[in-house]
C-alpha atoms as a PDB file:
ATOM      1  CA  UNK A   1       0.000   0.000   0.000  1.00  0.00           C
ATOM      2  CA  UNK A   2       1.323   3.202  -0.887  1.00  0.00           C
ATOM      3  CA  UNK A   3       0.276   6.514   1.162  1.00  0.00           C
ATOM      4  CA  UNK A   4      -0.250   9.816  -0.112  1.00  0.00           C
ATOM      5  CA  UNK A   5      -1.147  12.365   2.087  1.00  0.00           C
ATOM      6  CA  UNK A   6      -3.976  15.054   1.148  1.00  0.00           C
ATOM      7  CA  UNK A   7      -3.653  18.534   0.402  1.00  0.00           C
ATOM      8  CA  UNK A   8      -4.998  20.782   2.914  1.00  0.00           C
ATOM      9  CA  UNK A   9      -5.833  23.987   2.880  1.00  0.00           C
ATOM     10  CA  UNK A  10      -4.870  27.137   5.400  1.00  0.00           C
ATOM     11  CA  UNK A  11      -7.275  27.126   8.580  1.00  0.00           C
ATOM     12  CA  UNK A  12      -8.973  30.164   8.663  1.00  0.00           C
ATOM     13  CA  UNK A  13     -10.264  31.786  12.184  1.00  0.00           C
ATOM     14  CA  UNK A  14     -13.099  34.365  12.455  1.00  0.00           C
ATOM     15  CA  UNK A  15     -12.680  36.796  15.119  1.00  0.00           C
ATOM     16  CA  UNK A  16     -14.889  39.547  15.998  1.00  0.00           C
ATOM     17  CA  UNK A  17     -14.254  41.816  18.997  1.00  0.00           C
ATOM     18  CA  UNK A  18     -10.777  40.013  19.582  1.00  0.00           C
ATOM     19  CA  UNK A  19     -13.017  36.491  20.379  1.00  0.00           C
ATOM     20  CA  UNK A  20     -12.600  33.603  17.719  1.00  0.00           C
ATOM     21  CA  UNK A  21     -15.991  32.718  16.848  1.00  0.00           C
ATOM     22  CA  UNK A  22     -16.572  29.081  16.904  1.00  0.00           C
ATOM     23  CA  UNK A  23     -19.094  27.308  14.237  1.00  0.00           C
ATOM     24  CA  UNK A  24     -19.908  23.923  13.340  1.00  0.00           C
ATOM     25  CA  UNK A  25     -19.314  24.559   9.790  1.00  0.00           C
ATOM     26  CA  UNK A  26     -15.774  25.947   9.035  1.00  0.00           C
ATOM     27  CA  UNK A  27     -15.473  29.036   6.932  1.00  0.00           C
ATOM     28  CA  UNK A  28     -14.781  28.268   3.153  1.00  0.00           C
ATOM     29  CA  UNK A  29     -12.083  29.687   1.799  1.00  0.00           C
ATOM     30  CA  UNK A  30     -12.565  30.500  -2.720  1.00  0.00           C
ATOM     31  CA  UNK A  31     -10.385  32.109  -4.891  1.00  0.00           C
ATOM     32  CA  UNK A  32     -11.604  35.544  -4.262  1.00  0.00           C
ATOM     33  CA  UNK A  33     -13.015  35.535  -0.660  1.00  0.00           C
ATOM     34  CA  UNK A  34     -13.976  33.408   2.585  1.00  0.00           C
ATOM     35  CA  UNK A  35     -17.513  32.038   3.017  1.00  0.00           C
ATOM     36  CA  UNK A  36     -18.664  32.501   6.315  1.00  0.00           C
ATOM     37  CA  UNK A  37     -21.677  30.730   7.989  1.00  0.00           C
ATOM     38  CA  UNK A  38     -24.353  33.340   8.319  1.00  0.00           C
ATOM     39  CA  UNK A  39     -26.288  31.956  11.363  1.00  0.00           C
ATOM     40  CA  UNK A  40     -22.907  31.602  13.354  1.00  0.00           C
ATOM     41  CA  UNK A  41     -21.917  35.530  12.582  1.00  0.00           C
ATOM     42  CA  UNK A  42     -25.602  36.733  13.538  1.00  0.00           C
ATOM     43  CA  UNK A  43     -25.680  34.864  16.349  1.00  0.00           C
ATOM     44  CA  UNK A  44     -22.423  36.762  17.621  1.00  0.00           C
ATOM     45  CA  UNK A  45     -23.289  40.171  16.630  1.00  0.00           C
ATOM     46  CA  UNK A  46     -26.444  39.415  18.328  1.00  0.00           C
ATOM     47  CA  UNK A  47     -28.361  40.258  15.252  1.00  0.00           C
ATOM     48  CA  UNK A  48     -31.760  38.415  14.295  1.00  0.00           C
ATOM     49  CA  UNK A  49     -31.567  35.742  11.332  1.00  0.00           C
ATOM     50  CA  UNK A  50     -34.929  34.725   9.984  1.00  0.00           C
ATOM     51  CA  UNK A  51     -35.607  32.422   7.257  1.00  0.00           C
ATOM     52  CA  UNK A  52     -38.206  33.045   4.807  1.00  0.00           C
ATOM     53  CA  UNK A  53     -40.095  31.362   2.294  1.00  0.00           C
ATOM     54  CA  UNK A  54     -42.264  32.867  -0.638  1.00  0.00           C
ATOM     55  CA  UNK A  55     -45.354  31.706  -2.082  1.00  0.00           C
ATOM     56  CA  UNK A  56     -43.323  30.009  -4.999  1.00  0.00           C
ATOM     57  CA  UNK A  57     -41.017  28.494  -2.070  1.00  0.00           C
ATOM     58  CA  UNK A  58     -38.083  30.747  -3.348  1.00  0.00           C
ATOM     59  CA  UNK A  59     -36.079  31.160   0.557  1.00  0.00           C
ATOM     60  CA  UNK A  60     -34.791  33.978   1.446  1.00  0.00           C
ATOM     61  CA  UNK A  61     -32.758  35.347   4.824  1.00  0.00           C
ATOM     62  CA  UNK A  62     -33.710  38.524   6.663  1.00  0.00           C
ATOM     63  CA  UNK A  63     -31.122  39.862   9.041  1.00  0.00           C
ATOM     64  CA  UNK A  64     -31.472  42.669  11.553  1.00  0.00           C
ATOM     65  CA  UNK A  65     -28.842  44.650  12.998  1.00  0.00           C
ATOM     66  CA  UNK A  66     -28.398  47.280  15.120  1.00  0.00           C
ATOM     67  CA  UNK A  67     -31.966  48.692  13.370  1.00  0.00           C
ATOM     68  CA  UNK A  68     -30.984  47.965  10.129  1.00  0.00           C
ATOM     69  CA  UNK A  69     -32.366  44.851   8.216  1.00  0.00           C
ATOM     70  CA  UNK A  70     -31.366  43.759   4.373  1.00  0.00           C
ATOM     71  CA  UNK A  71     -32.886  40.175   3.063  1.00  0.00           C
ATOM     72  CA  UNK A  72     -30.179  37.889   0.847  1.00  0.00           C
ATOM     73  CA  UNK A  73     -31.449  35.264  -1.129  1.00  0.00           C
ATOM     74  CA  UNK A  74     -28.895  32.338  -2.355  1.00  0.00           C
ATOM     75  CA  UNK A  75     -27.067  33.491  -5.412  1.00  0.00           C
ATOM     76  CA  UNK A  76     -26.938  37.019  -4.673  1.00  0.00           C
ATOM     77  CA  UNK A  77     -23.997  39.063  -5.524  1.00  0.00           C
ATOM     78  CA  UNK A  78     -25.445  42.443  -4.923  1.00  0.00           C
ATOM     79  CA  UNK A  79     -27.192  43.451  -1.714  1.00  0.00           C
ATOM     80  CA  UNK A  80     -29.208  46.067  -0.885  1.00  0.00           C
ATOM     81  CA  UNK A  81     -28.614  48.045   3.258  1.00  0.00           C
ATOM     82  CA  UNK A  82     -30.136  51.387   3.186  1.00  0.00           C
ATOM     83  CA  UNK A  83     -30.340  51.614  -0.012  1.00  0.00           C
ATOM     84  CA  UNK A  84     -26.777  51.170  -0.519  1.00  0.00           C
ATOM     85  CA  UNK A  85     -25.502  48.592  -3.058  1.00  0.00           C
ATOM     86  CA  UNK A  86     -22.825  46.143  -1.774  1.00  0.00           C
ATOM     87  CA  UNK A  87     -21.272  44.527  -4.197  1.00  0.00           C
ATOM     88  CA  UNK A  88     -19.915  41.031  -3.266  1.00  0.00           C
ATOM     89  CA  UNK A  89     -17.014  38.992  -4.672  1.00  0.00           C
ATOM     90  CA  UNK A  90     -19.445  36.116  -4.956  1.00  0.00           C
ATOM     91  CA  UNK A  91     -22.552  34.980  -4.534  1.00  0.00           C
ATOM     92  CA  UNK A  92     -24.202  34.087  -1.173  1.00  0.00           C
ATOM     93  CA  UNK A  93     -24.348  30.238  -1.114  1.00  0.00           C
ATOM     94  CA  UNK A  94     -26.824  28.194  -0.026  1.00  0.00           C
ATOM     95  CA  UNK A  95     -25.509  24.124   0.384  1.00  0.00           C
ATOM     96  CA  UNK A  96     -27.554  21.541   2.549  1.00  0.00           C
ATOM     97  CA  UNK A  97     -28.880  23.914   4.635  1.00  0.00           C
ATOM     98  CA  UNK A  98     -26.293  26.361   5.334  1.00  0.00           C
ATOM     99  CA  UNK A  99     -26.176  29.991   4.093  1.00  0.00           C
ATOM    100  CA  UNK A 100     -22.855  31.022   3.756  1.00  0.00           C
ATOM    101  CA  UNK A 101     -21.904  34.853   2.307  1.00  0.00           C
ATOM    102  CA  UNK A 102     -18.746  36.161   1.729  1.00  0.00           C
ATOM    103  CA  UNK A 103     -17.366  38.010   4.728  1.00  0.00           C
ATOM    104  CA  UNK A 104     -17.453  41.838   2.639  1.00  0.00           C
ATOM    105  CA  UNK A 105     -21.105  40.938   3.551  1.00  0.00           C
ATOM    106  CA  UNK A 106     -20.515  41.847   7.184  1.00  0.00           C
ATOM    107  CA  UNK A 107     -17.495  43.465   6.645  1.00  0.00           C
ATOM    108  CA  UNK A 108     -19.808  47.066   6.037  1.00  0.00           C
ATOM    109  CA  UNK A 109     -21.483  46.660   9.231  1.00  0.00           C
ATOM    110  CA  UNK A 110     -18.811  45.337  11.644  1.00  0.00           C
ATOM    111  CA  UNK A 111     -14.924  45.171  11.759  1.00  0.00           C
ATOM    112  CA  UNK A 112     -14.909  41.622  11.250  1.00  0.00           C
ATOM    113  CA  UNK A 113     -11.716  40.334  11.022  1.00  0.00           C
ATOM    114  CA  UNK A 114     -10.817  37.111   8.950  1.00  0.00           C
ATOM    115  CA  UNK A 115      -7.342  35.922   9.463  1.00  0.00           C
ATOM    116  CA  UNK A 116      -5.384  32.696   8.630  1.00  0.00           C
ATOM    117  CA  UNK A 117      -3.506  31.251  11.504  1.00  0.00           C
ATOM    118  CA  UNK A 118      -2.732  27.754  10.403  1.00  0.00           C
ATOM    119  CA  UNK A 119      -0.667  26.832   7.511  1.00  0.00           C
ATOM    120  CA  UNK A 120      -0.526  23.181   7.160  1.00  0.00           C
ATOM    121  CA  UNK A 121       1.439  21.446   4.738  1.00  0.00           C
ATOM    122  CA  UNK A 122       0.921  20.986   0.866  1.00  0.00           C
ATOM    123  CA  UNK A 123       2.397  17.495  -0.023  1.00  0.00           C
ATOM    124  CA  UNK A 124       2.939  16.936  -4.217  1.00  0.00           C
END
């Protein structure tokens, strides 16, 4: 048998008021920005995440903060905050049940810091 270990990838930590933000689902790194788990971030801003679902069942995500709400929809690029555009890398993602955005999402309303703090080796 002949072993060949995996590629990995650097670990990427979320940390928002100096505390490292724990989720079940780790942040996704692309070639343009990180994916971030939405309902993990809300949860420690202390903003409201609700889930929404339109007669056609299209879902969609409403998030409140700080009085401000915008609603993101899987696939989104653009989104809309007091009638401000901001314009997103990529699109929000929506896989088995977790809605993931690109951190520039949050970025605008907090200093949310993304930072890499493992680097694991690449094997060839």
């Amino acid at each position: 048998m002949i072993y060949h270990p995996i590629k990995t990838n650097i670990a990427v930590d979320i940390m928002i008021d100096g505390q490292v933000i724990n989720s079940i689902f780790a942040p996704r790194m692309s070639a343009n920005t990180v994916y971030i788990l939405i309902t993990t971030i809300t949860r420690a801003l202390g903003a409201q995440f609700a889930t929404n679902q339109d007669p056609s069942g299209t879902l969609s995500y409403t998030i409140v903060y700080e009085g401000r709400s915008f609603t993101i929809r899987g696939g989104d690029s653009i989104i809309i905050v007091d009638d401000q555009a901001i314009e997103l890398p990529e699109s929000v993602s929506s896989l088995t049940a977790a809605v993931a955005a690109p951190y520039q999402l949050f970025e605008k309303e907090r200093d949310l810091s993304i930072t890499g703090i493992h680097s694991c080796s690449s094997y060839g």
